[in-house]
C-alpha atoms as a PDB file:
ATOM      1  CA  UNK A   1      20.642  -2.423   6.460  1.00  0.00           C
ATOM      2  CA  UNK A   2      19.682  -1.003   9.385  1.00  0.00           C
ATOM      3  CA  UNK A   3      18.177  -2.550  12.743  1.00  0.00           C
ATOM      4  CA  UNK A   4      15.983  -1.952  15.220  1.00  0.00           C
ATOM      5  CA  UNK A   5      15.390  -4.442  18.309  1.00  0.00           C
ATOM      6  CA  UNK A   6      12.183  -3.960  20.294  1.00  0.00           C
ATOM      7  CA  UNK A   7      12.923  -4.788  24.153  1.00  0.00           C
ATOM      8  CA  UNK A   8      11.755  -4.968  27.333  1.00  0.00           C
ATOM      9  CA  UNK A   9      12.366  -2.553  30.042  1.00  0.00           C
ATOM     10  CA  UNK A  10      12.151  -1.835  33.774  1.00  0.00           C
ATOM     11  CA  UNK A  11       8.675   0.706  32.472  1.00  0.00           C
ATOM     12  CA  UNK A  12       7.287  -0.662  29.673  1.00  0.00           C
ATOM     13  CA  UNK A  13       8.753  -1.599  25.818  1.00  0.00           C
ATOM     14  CA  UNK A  14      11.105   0.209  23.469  1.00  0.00           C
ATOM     15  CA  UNK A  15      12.910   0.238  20.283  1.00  0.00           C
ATOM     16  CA  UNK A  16      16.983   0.089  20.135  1.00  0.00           C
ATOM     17  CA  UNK A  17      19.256   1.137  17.454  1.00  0.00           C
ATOM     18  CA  UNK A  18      22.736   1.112  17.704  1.00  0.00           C
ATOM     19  CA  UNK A  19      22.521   1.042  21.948  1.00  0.00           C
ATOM     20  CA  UNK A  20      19.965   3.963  21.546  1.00  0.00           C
ATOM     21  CA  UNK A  21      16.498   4.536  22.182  1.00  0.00           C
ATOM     22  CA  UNK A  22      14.771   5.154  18.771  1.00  0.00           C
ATOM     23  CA  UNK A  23      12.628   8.458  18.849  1.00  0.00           C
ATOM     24  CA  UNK A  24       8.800   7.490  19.702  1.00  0.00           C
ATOM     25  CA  UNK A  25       8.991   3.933  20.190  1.00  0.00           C
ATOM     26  CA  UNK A  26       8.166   3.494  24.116  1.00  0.00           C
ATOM     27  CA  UNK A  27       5.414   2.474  24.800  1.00  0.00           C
ATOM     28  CA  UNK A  28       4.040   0.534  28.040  1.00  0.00           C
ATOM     29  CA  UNK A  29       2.698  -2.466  25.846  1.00  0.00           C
ATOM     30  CA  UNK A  30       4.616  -4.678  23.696  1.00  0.00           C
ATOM     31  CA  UNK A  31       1.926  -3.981  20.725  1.00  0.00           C
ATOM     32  CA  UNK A  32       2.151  -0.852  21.059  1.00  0.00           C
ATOM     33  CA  UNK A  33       5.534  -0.211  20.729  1.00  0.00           C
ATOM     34  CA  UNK A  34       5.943  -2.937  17.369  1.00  0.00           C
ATOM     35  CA  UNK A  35       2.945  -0.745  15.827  1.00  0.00           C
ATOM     36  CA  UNK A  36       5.417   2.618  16.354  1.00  0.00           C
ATOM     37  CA  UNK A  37       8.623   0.891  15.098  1.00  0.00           C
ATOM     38  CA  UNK A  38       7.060  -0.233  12.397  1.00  0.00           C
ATOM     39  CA  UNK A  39       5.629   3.311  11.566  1.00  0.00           C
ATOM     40  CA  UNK A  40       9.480   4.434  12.184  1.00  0.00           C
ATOM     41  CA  UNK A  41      10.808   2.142   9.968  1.00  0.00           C
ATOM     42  CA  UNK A  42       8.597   2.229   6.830  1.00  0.00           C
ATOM     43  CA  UNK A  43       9.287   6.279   7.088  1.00  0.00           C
ATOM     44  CA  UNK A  44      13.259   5.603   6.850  1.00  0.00           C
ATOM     45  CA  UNK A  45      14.946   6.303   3.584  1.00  0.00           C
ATOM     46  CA  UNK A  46      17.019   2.767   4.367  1.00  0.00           C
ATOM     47  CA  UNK A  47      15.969  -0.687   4.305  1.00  0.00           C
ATOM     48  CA  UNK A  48      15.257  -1.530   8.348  1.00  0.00           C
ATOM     49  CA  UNK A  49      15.302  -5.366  10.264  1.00  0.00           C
ATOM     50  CA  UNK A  50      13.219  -5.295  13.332  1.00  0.00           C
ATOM     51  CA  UNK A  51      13.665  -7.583  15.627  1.00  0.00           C
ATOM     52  CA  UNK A  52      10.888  -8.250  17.892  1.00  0.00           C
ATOM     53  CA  UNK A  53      12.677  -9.756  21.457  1.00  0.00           C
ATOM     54  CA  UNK A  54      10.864 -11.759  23.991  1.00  0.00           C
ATOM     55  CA  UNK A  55      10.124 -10.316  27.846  1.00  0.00           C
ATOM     56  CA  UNK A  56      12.566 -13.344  28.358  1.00  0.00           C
ATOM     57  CA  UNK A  57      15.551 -11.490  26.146  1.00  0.00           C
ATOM     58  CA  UNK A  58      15.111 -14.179  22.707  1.00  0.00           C
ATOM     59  CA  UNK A  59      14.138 -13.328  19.284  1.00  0.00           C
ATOM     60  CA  UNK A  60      10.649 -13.734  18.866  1.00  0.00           C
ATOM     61  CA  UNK A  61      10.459 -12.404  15.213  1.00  0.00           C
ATOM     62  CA  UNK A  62      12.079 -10.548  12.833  1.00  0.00           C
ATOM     63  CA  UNK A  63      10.281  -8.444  10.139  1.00  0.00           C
ATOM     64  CA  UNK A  64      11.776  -6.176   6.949  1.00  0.00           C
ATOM     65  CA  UNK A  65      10.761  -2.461   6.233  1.00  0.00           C
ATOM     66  CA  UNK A  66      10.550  -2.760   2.845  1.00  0.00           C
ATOM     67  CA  UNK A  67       9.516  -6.066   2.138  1.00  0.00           C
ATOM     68  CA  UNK A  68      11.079  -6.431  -0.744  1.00  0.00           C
ATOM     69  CA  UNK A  69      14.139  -5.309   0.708  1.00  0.00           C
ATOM     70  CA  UNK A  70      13.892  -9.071   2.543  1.00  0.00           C
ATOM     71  CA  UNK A  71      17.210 -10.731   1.850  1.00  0.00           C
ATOM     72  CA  UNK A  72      15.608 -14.179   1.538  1.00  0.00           C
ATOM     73  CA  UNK A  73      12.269 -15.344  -0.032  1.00  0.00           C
ATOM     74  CA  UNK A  74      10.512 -17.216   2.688  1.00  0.00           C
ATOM     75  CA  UNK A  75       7.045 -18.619   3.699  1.00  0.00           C
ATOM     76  CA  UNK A  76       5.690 -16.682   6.367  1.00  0.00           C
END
C-alpha cells in the first residue's frame, strides 16, 4: 500500500511520498492540502494511507483511499 503524509512546512502544507513532494498537494492551509491528497489518492490505481500530521510533527489521523482497501474494520 502506498502512503502519503500531509506535513507542515516553512510556507504552508504538503503531501510526502517516499521523501517527495506529491504533485499538487501544497497548499497554504492544512484543509486545503487534505482536500488535494485526497483527490490524489482516490485517482491512484493502488490502495493509498494518508496520514494527516499535526503542525506539532504527530499523527493526527490516518484515512484509506479505497475504503475498503482499510486493513481493519473499525468505528470511526
Amino acid at each position: 500500500m502506498k502512503r502519503m503524509d500531509v506535513v507542515k512546512t516553512d510556507d504552508g502544507w504538503k503531501a510526502q511520498s517516499g521523501g517527495n513532494t506529491v504533485r499538487g498537494t501544497k497548499a497554504p492551509t492544512k484543509a486545503e492540502t487534505v482536500k488535494q491528497t485526497a483527490a490524489v489518492a482516490k485517482k491512484s490505481d493502488e490502495a493509498v494511507s494518508v496520514r494527516i500530521h499535526k503542525g506539532t510533527g504527530g499523527i493526527q489521523e490516518e484515512r484509506t483511499y479505497p475504503r475498503s482497501a482499510d486493513p481493519r474494520k473499525s468505528k470511526g
